[in-house]
N, C-alpha and C. Protein backbone atom coordinates (compact mmCIF):
# COMPACT_ATOMS: atom_id res chain seq x y z
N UNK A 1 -47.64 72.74 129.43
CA UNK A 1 -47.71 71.88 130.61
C UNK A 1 -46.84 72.48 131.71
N UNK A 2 -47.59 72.77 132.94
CA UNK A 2 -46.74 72.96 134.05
C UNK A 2 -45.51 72.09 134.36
N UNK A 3 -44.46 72.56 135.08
CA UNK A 3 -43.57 71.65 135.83
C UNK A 3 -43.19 71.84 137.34
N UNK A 4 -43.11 70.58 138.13
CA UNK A 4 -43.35 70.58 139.84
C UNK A 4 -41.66 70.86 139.90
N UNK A 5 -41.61 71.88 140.93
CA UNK A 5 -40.09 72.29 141.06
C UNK A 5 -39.97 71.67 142.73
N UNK A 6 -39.85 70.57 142.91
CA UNK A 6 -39.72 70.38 143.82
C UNK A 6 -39.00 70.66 145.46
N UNK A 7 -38.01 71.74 144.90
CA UNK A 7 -37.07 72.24 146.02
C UNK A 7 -37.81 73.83 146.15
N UNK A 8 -38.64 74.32 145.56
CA UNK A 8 -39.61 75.63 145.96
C UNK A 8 -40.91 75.03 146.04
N UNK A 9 -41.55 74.37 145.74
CA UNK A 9 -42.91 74.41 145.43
C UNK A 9 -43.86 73.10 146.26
N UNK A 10 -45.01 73.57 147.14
CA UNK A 10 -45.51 72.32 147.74
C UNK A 10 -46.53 71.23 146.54
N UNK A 11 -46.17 69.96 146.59
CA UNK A 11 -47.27 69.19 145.70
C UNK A 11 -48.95 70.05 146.00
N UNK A 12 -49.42 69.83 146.67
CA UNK A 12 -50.63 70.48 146.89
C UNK A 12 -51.33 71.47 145.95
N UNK A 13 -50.11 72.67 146.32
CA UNK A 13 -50.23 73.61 145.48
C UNK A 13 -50.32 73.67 143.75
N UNK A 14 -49.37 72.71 143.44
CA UNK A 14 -48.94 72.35 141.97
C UNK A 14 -50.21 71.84 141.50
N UNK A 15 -51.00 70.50 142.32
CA UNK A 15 -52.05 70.04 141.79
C UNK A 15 -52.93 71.11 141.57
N UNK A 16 -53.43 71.75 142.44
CA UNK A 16 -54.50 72.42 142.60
C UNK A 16 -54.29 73.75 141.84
N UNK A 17 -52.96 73.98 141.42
CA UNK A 17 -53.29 74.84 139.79
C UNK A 17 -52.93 74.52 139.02
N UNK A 18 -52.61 73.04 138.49
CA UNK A 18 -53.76 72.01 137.21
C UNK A 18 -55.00 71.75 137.38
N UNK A 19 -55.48 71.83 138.36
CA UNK A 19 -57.21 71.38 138.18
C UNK A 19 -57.96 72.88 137.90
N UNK A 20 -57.24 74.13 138.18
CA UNK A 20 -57.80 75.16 138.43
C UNK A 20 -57.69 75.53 136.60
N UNK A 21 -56.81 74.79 136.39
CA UNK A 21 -56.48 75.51 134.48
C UNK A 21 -57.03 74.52 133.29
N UNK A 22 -57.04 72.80 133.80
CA UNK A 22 -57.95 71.97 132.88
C UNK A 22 -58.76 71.46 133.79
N UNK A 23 -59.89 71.05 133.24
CA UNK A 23 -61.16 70.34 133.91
C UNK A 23 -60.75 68.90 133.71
N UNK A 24 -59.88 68.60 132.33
CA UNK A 24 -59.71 66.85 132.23
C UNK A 24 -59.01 66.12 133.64
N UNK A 25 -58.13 66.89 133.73
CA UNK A 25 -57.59 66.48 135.34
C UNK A 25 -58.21 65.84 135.86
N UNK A 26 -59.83 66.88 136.38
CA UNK A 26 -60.49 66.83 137.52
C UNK A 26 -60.94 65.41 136.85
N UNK A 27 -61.42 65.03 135.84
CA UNK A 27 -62.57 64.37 135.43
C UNK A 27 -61.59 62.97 135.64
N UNK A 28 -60.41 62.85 135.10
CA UNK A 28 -59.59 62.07 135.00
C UNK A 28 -59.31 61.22 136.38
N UNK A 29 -59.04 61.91 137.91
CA UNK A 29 -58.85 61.72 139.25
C UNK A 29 -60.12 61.21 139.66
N UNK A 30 -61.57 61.80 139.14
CA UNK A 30 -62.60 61.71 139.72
C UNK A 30 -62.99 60.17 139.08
N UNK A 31 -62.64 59.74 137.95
CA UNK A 31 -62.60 58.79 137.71
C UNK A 31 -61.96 57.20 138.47
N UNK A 32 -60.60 57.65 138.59
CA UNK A 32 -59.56 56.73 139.64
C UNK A 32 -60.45 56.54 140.75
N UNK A 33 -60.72 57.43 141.43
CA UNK A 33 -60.95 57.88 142.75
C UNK A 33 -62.61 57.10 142.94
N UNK A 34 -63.15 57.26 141.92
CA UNK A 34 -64.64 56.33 142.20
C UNK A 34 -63.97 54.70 141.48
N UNK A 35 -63.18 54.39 140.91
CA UNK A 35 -62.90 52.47 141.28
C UNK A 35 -62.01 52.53 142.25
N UNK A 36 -62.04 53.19 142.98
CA UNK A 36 -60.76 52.54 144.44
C UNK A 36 -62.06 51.90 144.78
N UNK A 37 -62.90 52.20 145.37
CA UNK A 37 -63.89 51.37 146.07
C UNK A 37 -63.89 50.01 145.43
N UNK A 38 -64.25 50.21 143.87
CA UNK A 38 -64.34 48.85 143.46
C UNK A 38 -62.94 47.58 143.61
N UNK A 39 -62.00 48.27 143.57
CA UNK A 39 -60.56 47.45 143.21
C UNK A 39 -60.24 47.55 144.88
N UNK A 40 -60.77 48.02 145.59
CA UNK A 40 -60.48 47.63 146.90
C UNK A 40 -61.46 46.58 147.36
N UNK A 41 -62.57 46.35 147.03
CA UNK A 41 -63.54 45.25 147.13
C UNK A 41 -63.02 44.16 146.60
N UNK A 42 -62.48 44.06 145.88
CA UNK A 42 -61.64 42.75 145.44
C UNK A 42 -60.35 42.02 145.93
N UNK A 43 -59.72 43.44 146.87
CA UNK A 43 -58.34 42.84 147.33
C UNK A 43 -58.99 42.24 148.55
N UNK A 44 -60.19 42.60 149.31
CA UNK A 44 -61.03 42.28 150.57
C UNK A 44 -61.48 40.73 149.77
N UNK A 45 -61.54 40.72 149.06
CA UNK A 45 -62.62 39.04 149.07
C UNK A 45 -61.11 38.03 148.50
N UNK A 46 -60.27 38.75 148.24
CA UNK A 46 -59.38 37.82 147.76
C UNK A 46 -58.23 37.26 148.97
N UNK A 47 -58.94 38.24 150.20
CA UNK A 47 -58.40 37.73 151.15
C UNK A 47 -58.76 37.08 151.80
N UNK A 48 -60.22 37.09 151.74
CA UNK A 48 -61.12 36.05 152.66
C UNK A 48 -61.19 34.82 151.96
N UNK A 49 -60.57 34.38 150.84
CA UNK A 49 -60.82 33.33 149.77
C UNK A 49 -60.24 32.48 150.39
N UNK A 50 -60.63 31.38 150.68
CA UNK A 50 -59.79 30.08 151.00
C UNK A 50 -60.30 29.05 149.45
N UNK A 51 -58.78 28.13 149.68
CA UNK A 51 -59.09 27.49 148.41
C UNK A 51 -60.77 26.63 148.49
N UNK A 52 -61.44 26.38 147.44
CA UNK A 52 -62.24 25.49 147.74
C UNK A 52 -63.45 26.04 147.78
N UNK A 53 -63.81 27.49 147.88
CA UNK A 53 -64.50 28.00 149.18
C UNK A 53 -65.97 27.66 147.98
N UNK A 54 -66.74 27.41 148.49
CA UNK A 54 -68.63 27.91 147.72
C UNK A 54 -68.37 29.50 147.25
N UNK A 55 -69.62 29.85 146.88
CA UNK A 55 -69.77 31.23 146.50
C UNK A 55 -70.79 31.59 147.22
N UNK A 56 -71.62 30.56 148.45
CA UNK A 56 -72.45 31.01 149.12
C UNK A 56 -71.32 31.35 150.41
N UNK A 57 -70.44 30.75 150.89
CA UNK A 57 -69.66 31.00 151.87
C UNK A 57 -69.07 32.40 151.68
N UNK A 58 -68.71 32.63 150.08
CA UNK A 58 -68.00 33.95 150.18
C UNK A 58 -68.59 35.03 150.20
N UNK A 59 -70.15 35.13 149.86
CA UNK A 59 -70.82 36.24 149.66
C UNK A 59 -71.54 36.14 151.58
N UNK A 60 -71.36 35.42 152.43
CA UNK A 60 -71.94 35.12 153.46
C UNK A 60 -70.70 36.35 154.32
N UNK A 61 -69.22 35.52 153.94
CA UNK A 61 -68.16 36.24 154.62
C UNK A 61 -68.07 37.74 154.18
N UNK A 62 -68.27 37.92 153.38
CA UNK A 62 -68.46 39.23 152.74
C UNK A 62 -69.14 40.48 152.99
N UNK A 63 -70.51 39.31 153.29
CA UNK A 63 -71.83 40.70 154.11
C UNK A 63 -71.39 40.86 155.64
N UNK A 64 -70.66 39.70 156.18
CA UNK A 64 -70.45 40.06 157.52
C UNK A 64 -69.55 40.82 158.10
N UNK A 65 -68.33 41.13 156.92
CA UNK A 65 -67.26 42.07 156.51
C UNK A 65 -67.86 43.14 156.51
N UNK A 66 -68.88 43.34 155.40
CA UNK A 66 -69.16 44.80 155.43
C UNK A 66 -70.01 45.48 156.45
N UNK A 67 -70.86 44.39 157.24
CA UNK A 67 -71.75 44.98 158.64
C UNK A 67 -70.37 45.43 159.30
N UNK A 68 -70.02 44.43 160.07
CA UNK A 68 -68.91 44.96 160.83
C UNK A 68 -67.90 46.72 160.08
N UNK A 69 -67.69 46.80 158.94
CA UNK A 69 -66.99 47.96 158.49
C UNK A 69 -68.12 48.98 158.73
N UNK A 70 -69.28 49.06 158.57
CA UNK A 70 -69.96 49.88 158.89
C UNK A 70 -70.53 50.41 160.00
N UNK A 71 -70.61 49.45 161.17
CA UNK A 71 -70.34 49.72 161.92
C UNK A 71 -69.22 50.72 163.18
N UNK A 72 -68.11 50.50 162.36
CA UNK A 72 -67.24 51.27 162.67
C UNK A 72 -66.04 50.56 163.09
N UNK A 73 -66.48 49.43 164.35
CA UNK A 73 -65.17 48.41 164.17
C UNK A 73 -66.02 46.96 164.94
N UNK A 74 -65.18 46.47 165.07
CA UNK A 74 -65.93 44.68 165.63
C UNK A 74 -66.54 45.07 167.26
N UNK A 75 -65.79 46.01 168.04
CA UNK A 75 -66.52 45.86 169.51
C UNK A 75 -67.60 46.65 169.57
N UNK A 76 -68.24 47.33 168.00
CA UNK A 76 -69.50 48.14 168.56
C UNK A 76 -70.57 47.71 167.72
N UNK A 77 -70.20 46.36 167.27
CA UNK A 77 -71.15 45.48 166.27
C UNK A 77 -72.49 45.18 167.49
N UNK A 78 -74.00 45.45 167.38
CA UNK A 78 -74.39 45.06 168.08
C UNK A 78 -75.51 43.64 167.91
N UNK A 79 -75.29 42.97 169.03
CA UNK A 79 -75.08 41.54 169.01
C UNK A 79 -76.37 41.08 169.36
N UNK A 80 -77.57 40.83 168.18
CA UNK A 80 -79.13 40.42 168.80
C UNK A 80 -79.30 39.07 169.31
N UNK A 81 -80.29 38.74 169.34
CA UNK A 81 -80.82 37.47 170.04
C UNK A 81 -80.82 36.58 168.57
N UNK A 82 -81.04 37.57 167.86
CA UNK A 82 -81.79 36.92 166.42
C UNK A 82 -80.21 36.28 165.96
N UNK A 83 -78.83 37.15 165.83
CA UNK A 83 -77.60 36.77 165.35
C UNK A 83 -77.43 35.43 166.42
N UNK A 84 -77.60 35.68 167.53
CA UNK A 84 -76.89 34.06 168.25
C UNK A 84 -77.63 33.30 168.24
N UNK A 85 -78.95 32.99 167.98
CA UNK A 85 -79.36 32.23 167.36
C UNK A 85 -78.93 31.15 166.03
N UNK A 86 -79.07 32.03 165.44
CA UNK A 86 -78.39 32.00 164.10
C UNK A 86 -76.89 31.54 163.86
N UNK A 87 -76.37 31.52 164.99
CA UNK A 87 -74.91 31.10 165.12
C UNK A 87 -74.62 29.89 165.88
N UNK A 88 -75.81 29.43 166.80
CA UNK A 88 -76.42 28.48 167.38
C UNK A 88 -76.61 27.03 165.91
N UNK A 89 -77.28 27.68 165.82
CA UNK A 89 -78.04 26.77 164.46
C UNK A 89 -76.81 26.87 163.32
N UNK A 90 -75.80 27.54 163.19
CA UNK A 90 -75.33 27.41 161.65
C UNK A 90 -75.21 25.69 161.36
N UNK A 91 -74.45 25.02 162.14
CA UNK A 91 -73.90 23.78 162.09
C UNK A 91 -75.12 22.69 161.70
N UNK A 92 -76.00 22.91 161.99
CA UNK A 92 -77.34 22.03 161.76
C UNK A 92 -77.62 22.44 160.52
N UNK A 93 -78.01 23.60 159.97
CA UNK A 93 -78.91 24.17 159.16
C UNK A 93 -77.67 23.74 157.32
N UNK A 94 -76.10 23.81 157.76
CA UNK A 94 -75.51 23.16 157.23
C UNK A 94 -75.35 21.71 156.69
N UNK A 95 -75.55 21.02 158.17
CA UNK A 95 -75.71 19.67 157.69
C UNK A 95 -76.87 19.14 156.70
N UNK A 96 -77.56 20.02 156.94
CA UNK A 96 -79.38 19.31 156.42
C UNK A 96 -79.07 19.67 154.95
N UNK A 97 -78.68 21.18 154.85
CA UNK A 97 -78.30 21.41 153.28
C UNK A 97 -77.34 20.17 152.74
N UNK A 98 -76.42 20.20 153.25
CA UNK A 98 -75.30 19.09 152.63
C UNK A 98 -76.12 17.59 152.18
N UNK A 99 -77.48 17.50 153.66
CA UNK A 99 -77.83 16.39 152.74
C UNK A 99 -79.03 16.21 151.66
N UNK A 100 -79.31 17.29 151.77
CA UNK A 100 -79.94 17.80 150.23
C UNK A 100 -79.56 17.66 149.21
N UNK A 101 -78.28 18.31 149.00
CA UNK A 101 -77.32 18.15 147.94
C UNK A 101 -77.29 16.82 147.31
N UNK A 102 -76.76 16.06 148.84
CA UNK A 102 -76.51 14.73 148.27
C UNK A 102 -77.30 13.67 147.90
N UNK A 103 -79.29 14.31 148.29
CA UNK A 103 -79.82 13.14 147.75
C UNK A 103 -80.33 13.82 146.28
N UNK A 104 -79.70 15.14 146.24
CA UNK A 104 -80.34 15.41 144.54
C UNK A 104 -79.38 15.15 143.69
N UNK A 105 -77.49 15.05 144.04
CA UNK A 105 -76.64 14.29 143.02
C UNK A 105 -77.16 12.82 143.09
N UNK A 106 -78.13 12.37 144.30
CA UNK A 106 -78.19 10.38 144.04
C UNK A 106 -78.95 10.50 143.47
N UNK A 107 -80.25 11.63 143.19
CA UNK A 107 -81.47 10.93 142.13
C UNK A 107 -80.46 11.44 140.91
N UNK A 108 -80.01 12.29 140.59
CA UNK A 108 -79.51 12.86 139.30
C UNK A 108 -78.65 11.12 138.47
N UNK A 109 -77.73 10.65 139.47
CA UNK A 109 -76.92 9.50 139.25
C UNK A 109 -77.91 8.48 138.85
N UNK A 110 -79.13 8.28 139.58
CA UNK A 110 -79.98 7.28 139.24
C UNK A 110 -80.53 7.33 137.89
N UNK A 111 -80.45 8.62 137.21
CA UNK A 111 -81.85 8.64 136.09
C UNK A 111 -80.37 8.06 134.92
């Protein structure tokens, strides 16, 4: 096993002749390195979590998280007729669900 001499030697260098002498290294990093995505997807929704929340609210906040990240940042999100619409209507299209809900817990209570 190599050792990093830290007062001669740059990290860089040190890594890159362990990966050059075992392949487990590589396989080992390449491993870490593909769940950051995943274990970073989780610190993102655990921030958007408010107590209480649905799981339709969180997967809603979630997709609108990731448009916007792909985009590049929030001022070059571009903004259709179809989205303000849609943002128009959330508050209605909410209520009507809510009272859906509540007349399928009153028949459920009735039987």
């Amino acid at each position: 096993m190599l050792e990093f001499k830290h007062e001669s030697e740059r990290l860089d260098v040190f890594y890159s002749s362990l990966m050059d002498k075992n392949t487990n290294y590589q396989n080992v990093l390449i491993m870490l390195h593909g769940n950051a995505a995943v274990d970073s997807g989780f610190g993102i929704n655990k921030a958007m979590l408010i107590e209480n929340m649905h799981e339709r609210s969180v997967i809603a906040l979630r997709t609108v998280y990731d448009a916007v990240s792909s985009s590049g940042e929030l001022f070059k999100v571009n903004i259709t007729k179809q989205m303000i619409l849609a943002a128009r209507n959330a508050h209605s299209c909410c209520h009507e669900e809510l009272k859906v809900k509540k007349k399928i817990i009153e028949k459920k209570s009735e039987e």
